[in-house]
N, C-alpha and C. Protein backbone atom coordinates (compact mmCIF):
# COMPACT_ATOMS: atom_id res chain seq x y z
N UNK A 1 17.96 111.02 64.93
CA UNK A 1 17.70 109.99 63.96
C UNK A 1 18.78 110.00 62.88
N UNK A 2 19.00 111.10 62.70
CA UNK A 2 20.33 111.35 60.99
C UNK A 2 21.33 111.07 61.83
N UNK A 3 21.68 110.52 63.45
CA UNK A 3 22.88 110.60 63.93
C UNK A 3 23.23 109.16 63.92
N UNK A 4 21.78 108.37 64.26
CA UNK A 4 22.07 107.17 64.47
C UNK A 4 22.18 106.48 62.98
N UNK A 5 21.15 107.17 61.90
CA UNK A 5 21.46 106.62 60.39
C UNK A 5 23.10 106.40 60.13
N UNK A 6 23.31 107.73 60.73
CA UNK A 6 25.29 108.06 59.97
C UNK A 6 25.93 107.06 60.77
N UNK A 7 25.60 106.56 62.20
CA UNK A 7 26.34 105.35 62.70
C UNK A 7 26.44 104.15 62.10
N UNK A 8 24.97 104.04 61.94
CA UNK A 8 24.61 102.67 61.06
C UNK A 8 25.09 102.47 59.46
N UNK A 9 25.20 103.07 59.31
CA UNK A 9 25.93 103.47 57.60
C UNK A 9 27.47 103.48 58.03
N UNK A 10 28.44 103.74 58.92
CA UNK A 10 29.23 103.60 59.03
C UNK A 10 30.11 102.49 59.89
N UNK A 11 29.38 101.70 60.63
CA UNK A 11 29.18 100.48 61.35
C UNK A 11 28.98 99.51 59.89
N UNK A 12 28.51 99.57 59.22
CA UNK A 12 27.73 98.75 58.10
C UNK A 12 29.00 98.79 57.29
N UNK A 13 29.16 99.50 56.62
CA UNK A 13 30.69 100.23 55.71
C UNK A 13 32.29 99.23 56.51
N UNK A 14 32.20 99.49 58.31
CA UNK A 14 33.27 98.44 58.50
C UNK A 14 33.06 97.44 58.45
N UNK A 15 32.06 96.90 58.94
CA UNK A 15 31.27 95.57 59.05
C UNK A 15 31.23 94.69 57.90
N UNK A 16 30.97 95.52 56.51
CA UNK A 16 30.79 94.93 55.48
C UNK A 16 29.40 94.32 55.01
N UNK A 17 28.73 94.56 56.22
CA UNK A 17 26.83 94.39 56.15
C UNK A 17 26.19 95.23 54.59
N UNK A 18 25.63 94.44 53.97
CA UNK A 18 24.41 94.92 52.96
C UNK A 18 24.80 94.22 52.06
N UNK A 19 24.19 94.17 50.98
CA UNK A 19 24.17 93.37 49.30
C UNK A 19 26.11 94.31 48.90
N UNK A 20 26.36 92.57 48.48
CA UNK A 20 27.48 92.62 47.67
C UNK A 20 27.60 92.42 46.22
N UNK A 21 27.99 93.73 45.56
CA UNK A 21 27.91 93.17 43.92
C UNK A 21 28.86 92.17 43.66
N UNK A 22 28.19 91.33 42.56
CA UNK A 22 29.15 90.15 42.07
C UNK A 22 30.49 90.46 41.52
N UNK A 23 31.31 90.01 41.98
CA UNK A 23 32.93 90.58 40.97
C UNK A 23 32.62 90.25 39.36
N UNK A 24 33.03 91.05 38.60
CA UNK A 24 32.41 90.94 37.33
C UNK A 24 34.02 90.39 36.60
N UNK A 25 34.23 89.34 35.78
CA UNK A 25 35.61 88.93 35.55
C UNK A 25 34.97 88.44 34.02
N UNK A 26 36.43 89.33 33.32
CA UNK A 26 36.13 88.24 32.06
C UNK A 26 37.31 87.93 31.28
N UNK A 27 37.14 86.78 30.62
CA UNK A 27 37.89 85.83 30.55
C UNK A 27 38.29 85.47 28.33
N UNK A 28 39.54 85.80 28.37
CA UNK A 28 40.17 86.10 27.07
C UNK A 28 40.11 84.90 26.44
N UNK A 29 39.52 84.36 25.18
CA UNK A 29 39.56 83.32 24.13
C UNK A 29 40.22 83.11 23.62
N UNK A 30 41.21 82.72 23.46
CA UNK A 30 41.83 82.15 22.65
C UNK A 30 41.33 81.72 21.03
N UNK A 31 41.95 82.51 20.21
CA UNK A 31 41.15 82.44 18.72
C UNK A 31 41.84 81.14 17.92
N UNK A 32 40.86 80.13 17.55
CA UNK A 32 40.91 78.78 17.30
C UNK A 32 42.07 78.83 16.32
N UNK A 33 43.20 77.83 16.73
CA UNK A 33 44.17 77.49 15.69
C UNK A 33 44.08 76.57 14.56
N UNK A 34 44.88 76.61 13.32
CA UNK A 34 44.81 75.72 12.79
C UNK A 34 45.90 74.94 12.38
N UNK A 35 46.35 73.71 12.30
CA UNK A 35 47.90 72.85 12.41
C UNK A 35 48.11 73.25 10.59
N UNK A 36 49.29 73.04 11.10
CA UNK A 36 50.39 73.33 9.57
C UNK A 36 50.22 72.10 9.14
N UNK A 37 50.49 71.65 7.83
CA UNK A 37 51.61 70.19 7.66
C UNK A 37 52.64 70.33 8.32
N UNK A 38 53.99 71.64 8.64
CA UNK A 38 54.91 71.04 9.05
C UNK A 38 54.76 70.87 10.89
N UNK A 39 53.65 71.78 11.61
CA UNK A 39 53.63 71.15 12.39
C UNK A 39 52.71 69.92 12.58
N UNK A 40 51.99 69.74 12.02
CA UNK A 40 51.38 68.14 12.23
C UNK A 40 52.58 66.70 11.91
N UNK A 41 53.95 67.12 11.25
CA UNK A 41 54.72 66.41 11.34
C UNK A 41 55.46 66.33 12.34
N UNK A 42 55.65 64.78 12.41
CA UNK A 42 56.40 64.26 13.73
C UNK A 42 57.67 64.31 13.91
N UNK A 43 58.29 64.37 15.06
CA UNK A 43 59.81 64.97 15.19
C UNK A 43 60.22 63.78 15.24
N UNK A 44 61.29 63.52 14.16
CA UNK A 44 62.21 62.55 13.68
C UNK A 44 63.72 62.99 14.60
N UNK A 45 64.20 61.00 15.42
CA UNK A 45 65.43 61.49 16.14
C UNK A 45 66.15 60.14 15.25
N UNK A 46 67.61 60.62 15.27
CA UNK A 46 68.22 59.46 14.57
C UNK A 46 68.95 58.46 15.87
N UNK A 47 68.27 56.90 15.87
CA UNK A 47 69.13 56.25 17.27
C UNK A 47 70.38 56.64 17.11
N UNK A 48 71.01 56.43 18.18
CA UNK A 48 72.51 56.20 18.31
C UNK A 48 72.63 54.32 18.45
N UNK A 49 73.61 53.64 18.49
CA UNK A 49 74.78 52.80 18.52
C UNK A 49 74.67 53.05 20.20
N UNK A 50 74.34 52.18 21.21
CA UNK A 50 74.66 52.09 22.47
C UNK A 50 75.01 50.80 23.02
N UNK A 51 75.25 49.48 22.16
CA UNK A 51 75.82 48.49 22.99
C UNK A 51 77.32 48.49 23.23
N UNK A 52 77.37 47.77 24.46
CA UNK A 52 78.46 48.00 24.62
C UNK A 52 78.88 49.18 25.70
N UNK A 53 78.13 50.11 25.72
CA UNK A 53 78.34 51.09 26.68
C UNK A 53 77.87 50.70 27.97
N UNK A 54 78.64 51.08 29.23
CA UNK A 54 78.14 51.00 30.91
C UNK A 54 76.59 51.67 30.10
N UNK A 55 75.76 51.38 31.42
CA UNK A 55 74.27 51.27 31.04
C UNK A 55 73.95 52.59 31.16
N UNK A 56 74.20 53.47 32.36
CA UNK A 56 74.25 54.77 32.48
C UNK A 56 74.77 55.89 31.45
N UNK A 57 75.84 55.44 30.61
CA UNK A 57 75.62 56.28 29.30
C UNK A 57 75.14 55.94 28.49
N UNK A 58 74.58 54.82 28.39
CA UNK A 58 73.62 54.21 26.76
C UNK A 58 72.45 55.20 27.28
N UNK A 59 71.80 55.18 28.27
CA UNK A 59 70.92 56.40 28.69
C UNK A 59 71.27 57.63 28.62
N UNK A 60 71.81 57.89 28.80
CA UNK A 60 72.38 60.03 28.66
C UNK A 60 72.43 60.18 27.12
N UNK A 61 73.07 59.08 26.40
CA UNK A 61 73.74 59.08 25.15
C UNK A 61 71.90 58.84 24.41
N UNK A 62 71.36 58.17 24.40
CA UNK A 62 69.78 57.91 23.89
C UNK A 62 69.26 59.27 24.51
N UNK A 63 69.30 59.82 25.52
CA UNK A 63 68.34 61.20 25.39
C UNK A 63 68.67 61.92 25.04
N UNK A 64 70.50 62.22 25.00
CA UNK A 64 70.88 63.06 24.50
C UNK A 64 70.55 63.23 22.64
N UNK A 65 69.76 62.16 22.17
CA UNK A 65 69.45 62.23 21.15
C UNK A 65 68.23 62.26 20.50
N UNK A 66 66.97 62.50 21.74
CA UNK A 66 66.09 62.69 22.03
C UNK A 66 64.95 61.87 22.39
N UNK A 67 65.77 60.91 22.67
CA UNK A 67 64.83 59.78 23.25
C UNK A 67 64.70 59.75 24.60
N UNK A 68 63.61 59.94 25.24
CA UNK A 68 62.95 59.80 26.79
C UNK A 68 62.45 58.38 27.21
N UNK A 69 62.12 57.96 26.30
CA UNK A 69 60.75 56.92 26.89
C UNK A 69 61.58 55.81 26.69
N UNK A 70 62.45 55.44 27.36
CA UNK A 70 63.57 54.43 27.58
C UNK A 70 62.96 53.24 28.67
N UNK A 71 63.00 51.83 28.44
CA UNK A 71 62.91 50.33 29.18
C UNK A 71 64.11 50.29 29.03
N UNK A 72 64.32 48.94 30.52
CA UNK A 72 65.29 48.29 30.53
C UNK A 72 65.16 46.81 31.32
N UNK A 73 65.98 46.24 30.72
CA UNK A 73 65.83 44.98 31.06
C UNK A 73 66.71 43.90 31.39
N UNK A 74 67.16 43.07 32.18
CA UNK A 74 68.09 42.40 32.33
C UNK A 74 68.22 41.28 31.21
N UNK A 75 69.24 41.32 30.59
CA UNK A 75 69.47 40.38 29.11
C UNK A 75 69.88 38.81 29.61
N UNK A 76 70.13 38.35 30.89
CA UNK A 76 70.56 37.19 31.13
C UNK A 76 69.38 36.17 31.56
N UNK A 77 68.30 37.37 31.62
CA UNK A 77 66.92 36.55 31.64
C UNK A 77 66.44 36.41 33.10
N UNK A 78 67.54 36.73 33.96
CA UNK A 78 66.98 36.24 35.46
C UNK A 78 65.94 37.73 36.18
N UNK A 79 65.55 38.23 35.52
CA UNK A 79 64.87 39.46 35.88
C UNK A 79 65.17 40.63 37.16
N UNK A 80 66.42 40.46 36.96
CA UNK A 80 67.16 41.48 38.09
C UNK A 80 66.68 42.70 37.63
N UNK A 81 67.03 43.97 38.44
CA UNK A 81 66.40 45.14 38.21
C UNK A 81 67.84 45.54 38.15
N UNK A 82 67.85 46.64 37.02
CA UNK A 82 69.63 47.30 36.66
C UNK A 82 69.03 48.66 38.13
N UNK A 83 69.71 48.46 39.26
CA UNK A 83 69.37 49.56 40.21
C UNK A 83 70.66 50.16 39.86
N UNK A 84 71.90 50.03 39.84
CA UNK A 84 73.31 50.63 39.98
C UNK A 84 73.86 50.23 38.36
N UNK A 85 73.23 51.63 37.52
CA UNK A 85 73.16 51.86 35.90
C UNK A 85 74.80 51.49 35.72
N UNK A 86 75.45 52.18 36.85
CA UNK A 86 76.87 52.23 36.22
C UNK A 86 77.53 51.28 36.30
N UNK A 87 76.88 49.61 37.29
CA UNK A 87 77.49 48.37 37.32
C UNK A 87 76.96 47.55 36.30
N UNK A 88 76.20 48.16 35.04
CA UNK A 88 75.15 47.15 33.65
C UNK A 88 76.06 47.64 32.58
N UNK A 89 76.21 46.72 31.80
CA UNK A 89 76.74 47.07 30.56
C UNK A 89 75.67 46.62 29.10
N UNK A 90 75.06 47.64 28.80
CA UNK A 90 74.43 47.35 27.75
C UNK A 90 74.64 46.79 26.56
N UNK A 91 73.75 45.15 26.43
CA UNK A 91 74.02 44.34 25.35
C UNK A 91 73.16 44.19 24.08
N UNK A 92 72.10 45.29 24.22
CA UNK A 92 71.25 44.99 23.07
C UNK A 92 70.36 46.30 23.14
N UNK A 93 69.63 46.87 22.10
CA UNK A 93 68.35 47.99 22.11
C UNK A 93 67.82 47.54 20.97
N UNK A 94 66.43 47.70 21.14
CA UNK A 94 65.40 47.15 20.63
C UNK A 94 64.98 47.80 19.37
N UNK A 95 65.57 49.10 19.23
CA UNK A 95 65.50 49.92 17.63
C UNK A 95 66.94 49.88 17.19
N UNK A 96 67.44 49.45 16.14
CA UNK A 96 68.83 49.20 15.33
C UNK A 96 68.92 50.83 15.48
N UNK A 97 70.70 51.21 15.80
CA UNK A 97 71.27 52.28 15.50
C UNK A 97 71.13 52.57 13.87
N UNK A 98 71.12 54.00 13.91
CA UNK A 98 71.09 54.53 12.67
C UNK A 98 69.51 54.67 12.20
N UNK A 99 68.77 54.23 12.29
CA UNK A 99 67.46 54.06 12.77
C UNK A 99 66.79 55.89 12.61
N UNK A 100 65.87 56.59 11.78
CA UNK A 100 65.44 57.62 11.84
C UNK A 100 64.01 57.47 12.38
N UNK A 101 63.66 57.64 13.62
CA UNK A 101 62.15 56.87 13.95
C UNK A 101 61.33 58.37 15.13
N UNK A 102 60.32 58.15 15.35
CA UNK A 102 59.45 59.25 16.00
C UNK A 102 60.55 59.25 17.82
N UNK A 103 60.44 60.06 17.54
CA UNK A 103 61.56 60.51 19.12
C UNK A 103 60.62 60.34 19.90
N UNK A 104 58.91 59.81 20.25
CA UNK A 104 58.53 59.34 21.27
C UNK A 104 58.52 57.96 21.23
N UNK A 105 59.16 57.10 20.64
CA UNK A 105 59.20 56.01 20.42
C UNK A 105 59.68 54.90 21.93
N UNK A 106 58.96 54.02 22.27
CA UNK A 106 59.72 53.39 23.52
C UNK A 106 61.16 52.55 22.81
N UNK A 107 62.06 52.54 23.34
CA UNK A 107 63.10 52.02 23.77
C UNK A 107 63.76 51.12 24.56
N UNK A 108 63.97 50.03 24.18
CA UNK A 108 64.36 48.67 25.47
C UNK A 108 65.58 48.83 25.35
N UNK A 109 66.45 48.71 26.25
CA UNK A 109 68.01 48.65 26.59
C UNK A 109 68.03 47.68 27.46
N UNK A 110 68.91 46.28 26.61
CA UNK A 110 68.66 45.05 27.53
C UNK A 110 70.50 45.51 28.12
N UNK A 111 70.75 45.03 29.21
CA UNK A 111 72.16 44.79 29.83
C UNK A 111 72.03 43.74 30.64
N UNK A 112 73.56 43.70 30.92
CA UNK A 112 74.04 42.44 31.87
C UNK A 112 75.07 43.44 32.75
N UNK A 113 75.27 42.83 34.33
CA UNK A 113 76.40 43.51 35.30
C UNK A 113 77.52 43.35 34.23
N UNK A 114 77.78 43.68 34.75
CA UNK A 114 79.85 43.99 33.88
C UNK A 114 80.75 43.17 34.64
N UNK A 115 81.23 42.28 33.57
CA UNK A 115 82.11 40.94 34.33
C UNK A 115 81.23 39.29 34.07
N UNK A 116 79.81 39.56 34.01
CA UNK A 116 78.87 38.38 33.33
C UNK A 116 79.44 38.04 31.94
C-alpha cells in the first residue's frame, strides 16, 4: 500500500494532478502626481518662412521646428494630391512665419508643381 501511495504521489508530482495554488502577483502604484505651472504650460514653436521652398523642404524645415501635424493642399484649386513633394513648390502656409504658436498646432502648406 505505502508502495503504491509513493507511485501515486509521484505519478501526480509529474502529471501535475491535485489543487494548484493561485500565483500570488502584486502590482506597484504609482503615487498620484501633481502638474507644475511650468509643466501644465504649452510648448511654444516659432513658424519658420516656407514659401517658396520645393514642398519637401517646407516639410523637413516645419518639423524641423517642431511642427508635426502638417496639411497640404493644392493652391491652384484643382485638388491634385502633392504625391512627388519634390515636384510642389510651396505657395502659401496657413500660420504667418515668425508666428510663436502651440507646436501641436495644424498646419496647411498650400503648393503648386514647379513650372505652374
Amino acid at each position: 500500500m505505502t508502495r503504491r501511495l509513493g507511485t501515486a504521489l509521484a505519478l501526480c508530482a509529474v502529471a501535475g494532478c491535485g489543487p494548484v495554488a493561485p500565483a500570488v502577483t502584486t502590482a506597484t502604484v504609482p503615487a498620484p502626481t501633481t502638474t507644475t505651472e511650468a509643466e501644465a504650460e504649452v510648448r511654444k514653436c516659432t513658424v519658420p518662412n516656407v514659401v517658396g521652398m520645393v514642398h519637401q523642404t517646407a516639410q523637413d524645415t516645419m518639423q524641423t521646428a517642431g511642427f508635426y501635424f502638417l496639411a497640404e493642399e493644392d493652391s491652384t484649386g484643382q485638388g491634385r494630391a502633392l504625391v512627388l513633394d519634390r515636384n510642389w513648390e510651396t505657395t502659401a502656409q496657413s500660420v504667418a512665419a515668425g508666428e510663436e504658436i502651440d507646436c501641436t498646432t495644424k498646419i496647411t502648406l498650400s503648393a503648386k508643381k514647379i513650372g505652374e
